[in-house]
Protein backbone atom coordinates (compact mmCIF):
# COMPACT_ATOMS: atom_id res chain seq x y z
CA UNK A 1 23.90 -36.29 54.26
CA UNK A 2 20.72 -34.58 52.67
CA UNK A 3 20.52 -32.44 56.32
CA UNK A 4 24.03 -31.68 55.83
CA UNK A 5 23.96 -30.48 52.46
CA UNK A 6 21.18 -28.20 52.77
CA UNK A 7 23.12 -26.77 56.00
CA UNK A 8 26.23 -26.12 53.88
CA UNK A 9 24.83 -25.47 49.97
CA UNK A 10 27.12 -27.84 48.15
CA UNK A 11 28.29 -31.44 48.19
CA UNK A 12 32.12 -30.48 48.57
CA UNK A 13 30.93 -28.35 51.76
CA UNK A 14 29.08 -31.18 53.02
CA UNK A 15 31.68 -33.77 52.34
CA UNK A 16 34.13 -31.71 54.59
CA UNK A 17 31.98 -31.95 57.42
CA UNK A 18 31.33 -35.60 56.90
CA UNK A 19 34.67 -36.82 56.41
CA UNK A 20 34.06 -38.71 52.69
CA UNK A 21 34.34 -36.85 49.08
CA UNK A 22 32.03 -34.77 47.45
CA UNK A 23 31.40 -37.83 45.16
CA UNK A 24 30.23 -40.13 47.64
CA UNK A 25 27.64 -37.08 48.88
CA UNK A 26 26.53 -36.86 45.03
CA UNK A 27 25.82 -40.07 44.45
CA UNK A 28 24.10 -40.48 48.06
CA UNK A 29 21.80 -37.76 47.09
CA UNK A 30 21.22 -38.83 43.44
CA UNK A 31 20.00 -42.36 45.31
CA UNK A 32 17.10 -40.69 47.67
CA UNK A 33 15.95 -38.42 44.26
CA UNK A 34 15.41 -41.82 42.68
CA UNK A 35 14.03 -43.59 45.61
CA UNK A 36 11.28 -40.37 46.39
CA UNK A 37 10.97 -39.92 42.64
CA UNK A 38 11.65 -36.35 43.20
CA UNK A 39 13.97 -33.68 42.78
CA UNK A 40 15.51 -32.26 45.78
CA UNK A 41 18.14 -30.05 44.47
CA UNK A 42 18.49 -27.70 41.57
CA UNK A 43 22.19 -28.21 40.36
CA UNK A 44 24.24 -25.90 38.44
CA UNK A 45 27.53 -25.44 37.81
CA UNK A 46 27.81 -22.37 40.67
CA UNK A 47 25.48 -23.33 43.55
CA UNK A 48 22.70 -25.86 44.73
CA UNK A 49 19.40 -24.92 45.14
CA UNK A 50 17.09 -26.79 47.14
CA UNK A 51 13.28 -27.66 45.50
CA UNK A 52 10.00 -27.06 47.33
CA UNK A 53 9.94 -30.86 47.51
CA UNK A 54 13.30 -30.60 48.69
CA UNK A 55 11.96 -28.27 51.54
CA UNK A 56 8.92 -30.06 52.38
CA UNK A 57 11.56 -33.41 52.74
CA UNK A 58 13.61 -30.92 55.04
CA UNK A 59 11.48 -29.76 57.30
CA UNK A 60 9.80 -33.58 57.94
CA UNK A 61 13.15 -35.02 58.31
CA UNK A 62 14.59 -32.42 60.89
CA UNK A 63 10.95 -33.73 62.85
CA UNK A 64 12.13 -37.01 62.67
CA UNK A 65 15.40 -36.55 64.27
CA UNK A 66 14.48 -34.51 66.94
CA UNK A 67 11.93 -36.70 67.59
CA UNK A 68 14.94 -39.63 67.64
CA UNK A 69 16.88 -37.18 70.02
CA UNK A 70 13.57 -36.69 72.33
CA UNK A 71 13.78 -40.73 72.64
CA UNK A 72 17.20 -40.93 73.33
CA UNK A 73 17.11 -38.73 76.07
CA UNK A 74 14.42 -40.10 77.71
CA UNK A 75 16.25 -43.41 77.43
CA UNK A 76 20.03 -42.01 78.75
CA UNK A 77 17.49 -40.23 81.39
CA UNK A 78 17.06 -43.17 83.20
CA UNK A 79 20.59 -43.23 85.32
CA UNK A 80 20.09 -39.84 85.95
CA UNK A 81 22.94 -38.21 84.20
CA UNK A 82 23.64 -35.53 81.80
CA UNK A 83 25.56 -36.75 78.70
CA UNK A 84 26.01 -36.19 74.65
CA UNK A 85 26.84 -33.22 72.67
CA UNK A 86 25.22 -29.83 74.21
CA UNK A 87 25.33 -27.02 70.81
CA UNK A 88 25.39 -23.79 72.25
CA UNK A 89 25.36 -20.15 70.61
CA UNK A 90 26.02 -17.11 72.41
CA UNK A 91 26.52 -13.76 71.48
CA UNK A 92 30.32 -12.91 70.77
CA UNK A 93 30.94 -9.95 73.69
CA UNK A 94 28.63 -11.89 76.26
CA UNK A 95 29.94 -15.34 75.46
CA UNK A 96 33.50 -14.45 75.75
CA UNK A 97 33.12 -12.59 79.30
CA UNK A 98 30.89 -14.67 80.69
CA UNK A 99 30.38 -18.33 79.51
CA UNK A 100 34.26 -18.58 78.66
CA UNK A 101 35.41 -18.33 82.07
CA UNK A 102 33.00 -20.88 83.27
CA UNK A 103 33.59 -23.50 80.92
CA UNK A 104 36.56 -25.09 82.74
CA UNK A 105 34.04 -25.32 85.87
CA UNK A 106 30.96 -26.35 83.58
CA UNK A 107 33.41 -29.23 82.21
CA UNK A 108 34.51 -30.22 85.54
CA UNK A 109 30.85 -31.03 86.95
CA UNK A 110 29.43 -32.70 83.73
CA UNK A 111 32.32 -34.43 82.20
CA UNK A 112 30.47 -36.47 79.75
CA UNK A 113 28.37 -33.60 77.93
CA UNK A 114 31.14 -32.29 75.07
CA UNK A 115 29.96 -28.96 74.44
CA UNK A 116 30.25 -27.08 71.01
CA UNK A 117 30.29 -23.43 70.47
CA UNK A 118 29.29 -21.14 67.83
CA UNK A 119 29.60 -17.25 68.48
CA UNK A 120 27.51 -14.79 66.47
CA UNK A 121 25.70 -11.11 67.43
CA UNK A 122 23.66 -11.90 64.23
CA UNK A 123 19.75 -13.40 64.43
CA UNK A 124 19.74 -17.21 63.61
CA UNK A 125 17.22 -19.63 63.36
CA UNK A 126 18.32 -22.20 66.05
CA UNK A 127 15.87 -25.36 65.09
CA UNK A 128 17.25 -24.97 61.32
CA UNK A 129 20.90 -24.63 62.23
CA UNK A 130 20.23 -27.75 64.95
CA UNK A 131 21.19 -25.59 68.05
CA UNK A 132 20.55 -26.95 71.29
CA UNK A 133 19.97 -23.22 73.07
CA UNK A 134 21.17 -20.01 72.63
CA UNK A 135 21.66 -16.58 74.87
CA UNK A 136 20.33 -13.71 73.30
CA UNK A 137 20.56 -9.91 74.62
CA UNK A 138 18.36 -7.30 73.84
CA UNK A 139 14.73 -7.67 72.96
CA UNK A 140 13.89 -11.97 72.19
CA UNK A 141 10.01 -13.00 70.80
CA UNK A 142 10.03 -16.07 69.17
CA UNK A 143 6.79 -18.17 69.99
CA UNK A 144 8.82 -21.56 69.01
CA UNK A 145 11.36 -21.10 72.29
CA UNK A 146 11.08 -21.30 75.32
CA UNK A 147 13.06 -18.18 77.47
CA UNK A 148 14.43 -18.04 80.44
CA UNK A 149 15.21 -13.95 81.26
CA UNK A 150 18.96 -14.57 82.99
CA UNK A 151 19.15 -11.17 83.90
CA UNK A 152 17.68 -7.25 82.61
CA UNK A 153 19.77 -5.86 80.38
CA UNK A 154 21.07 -2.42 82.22
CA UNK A 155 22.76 0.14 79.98
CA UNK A 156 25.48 2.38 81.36
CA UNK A 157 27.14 5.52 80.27
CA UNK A 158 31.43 5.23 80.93
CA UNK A 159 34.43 6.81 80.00
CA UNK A 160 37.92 5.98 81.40
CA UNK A 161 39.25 8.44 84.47
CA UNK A 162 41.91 9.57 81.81
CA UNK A 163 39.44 11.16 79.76
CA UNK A 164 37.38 12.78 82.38
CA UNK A 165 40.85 14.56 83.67
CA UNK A 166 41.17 15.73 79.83
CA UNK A 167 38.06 17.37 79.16
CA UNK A 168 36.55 17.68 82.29
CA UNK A 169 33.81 16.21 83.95
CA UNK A 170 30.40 15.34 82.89
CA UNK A 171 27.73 17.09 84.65
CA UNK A 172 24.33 15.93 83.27
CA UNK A 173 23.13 14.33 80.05
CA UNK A 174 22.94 17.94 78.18
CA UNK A 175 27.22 17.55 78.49
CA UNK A 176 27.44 14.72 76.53
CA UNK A 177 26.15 15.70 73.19
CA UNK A 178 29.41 17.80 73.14
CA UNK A 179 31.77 14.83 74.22
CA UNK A 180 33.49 12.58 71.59
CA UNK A 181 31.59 8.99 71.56
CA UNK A 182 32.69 5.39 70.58
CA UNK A 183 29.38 3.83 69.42
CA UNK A 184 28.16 0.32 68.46
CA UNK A 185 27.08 -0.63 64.98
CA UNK A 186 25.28 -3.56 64.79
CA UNK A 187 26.64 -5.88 61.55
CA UNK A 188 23.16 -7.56 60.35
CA UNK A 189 21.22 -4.22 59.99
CA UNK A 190 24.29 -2.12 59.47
CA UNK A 191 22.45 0.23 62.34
CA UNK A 192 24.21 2.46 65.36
CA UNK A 193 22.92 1.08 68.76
CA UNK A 194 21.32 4.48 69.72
CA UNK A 195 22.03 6.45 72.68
CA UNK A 196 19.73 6.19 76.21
CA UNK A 197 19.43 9.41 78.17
CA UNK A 198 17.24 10.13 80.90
CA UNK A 199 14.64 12.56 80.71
CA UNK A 200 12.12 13.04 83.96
CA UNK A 201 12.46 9.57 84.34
CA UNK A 202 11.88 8.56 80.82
CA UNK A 203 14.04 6.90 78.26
CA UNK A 204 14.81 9.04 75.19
CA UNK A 205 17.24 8.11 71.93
CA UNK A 206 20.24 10.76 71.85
CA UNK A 207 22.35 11.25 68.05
CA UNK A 208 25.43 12.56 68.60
CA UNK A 209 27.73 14.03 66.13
CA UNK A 210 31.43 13.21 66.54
CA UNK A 211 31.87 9.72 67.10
CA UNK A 212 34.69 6.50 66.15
CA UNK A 213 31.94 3.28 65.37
CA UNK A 214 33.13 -0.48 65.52
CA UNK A 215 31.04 -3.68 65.66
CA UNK A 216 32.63 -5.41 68.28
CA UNK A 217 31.61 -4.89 71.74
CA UNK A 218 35.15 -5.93 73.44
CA UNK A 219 37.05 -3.41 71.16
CA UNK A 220 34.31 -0.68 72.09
CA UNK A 221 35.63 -1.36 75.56
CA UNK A 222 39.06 -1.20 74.28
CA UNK A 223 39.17 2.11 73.13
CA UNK A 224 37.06 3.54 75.64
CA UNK A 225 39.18 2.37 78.32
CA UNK A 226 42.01 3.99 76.19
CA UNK A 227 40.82 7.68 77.09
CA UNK A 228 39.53 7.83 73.38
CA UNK A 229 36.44 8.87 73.99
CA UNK A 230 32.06 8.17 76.32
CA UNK A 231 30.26 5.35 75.51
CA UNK A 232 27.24 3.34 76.09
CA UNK A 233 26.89 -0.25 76.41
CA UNK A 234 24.75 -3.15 78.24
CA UNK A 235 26.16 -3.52 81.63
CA UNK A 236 28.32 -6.92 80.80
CA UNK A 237 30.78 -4.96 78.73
CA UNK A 238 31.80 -2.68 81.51
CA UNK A 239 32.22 -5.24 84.62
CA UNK A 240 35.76 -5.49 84.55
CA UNK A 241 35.83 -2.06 83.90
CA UNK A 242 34.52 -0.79 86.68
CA UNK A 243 35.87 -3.29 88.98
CA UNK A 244 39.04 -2.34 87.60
CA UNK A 245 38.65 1.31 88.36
CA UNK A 246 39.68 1.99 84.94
CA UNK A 247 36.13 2.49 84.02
CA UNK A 248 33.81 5.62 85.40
CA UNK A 249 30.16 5.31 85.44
CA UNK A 250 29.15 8.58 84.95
CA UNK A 251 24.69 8.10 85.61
CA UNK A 252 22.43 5.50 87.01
CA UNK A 253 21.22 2.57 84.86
CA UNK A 254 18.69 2.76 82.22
CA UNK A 255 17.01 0.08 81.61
CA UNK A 256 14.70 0.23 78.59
CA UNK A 257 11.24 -2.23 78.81
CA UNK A 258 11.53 -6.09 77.61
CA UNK A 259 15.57 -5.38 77.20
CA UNK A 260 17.61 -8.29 78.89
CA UNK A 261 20.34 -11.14 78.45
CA UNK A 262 17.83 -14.63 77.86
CA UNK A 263 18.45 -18.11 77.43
CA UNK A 264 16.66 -20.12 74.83
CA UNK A 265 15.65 -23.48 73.60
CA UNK A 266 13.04 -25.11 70.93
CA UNK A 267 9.55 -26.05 72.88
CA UNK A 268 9.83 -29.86 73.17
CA UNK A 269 8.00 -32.44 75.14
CA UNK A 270 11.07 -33.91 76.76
CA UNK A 271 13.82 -31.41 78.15
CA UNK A 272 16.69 -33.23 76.82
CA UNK A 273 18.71 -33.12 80.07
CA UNK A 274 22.08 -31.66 78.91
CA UNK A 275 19.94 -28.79 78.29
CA UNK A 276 18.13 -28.84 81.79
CA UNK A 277 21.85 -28.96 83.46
CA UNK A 278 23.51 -26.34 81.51
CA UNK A 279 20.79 -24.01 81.88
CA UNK A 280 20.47 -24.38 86.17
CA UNK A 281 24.57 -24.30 86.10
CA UNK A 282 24.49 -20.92 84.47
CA UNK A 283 21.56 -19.55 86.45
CA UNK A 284 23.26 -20.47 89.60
CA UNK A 285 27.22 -18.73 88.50
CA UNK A 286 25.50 -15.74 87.50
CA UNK A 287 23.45 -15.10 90.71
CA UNK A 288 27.44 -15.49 92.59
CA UNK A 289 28.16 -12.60 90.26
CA UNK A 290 25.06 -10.61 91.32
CA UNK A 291 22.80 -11.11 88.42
CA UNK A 292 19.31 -12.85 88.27
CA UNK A 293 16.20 -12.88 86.47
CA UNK A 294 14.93 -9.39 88.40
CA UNK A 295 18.58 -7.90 89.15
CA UNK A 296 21.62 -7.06 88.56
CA UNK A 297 25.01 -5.94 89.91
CA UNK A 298 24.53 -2.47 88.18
CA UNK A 299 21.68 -1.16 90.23
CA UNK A 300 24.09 -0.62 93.04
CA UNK A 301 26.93 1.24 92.29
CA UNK A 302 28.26 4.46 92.83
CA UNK A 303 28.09 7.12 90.42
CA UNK A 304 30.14 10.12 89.62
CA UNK A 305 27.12 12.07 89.22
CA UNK A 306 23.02 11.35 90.10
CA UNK A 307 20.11 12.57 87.14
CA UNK A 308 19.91 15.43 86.06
């Protein structure tokens, strides 16, 4: 109940999740105060506020029960199979067009490991929220996780063939500044993803003027596939795209340095094996899509035009 409450900031929250009253979760809490002889909450009538005691009590506690967990698995190790509840975030555009589709297949294999979900494009702490692992794209360096680099992160320039027959083709990366862009803002910093040209063979950041922003990946696609307007994304937002036709790729890949899609979990002395299974079964559907560690599908295509 304590974890609980701290995870949601009030009783009534926490009750919810637990299935009793906010009552119960009051009087729970009022109960390990006395028994420690400390405070662990500040409580007004707006919001709980948790105590340095209170934090001190947290951070031992969530210890505890991952050492608990670390046991358990060990002991459900035994028979060799994979089993319990597997917590799983993923970023929202990468989660839903690639770990979605594989669920049903995930599911099949491992029928006794109930997975849970969470979606977010946002940094979080995955050893406070209680994640099992996450997938993260972009740059990832976080000394507490171990990472396992699914694939690099290739970033393409596109615009749909409708849009090219409009206003013409693009030539080189000196067109583009004068093309109408669909561009990425990024909702925890409020930033625009910038804009990768190659230059000589370098990577330089490109600010164009006219452009339509959004903050989800999928509806970038959207309009872009709409005849709206170039973008640039990582290379998992354009797949279907491309294999579509309804998608151009109009240069080569740029990869930037320490960019890719990785999978992550808490450093632990016992792989809990949920976690071992989930990770091999993704590493193995992505390579059948031509993605691994050191490649990825991009790197061979066709393009309407080479570097400048």
């Amino acid at each position: 109940m304590f974890i609980t409450v701290c995870e949601k900031g009030s009783f009534a929250a926490a009750a919810a999740v637990l299935g009793t009253d906010a009552s119960t979760v009051s009087k729970a809490i009022s109960r390990l105060e006395k028994q420690l002889a400390y405070t662990l909450f500040y409580r007004s009538t707006r919001k709980l506020t948790i105590t340095d005691a209170g934090q001190e009590y947290l951070e031992t506690v969530r210890a505890l029960l991952l050492d608990l967990d670390e046991c358990e698995q060990r002991l459900q190790s035994g028979n060799d199979s994979a089993t319990g509840v597997l917590k799983v975030n993923l970023p929202v555009s990468y989660g839903r067009l690639y770990i979605v589709p594989l669920l049903s297949k995930f599911v099949e294999q491992f029928p006794n490991i109930s997975l849970q979900l969470s979606f977010s494009d946002e940094y979080i702490d995955i050893i406070e929220r209680g994640i099992d692992l996450s997938i993260r794209t972009g740059t990832v360096s976080d000394s507490r996780m171990v990472l396992h680099k699914l694939s690099p992160m290739d970033f393409l320039t596109c615009a749909s063939k409708s849009y090219l027959e409009e206003y013409g083709p693009i030539e080189s990366y000196k067109d583009i500044v004068n093309h109408r862009w669909i561009r990425f803002r990024f909702k925890q910093t409020g930033k625009l993803m910038p804009i990768l040209v190659g230059v000589d063979k370098t990577v330089e950041m490109l600010d164009p003027n006219g452009y339509i922003v959004v903050d989800d990946g999928q509806v970038l696609v959207d309009i872009c596939r709409s005849g709206v307007g170039v973008m640039q994304g990582p290379h998992f937002l354009f797949k279907d795209g491309l294999a579509s036709g309804d998608l151009v790729s109009l240069f080569p890949p740029i990869e930037p340095e320490g960019y890719g899609v990785y999978l992550l979990y808490p450093k632990r002395d016992f792989l809990p094996r949920k976690v071992a299974v989930f990770t091999e079964f993704l590493k193995t559907e992505l390579e059948k899509m031509g993605e691994g560690a050191n490649y990825c599908w991009s790197s061979e295509m066709a393009y309407l035009n080479e570097w400048e």
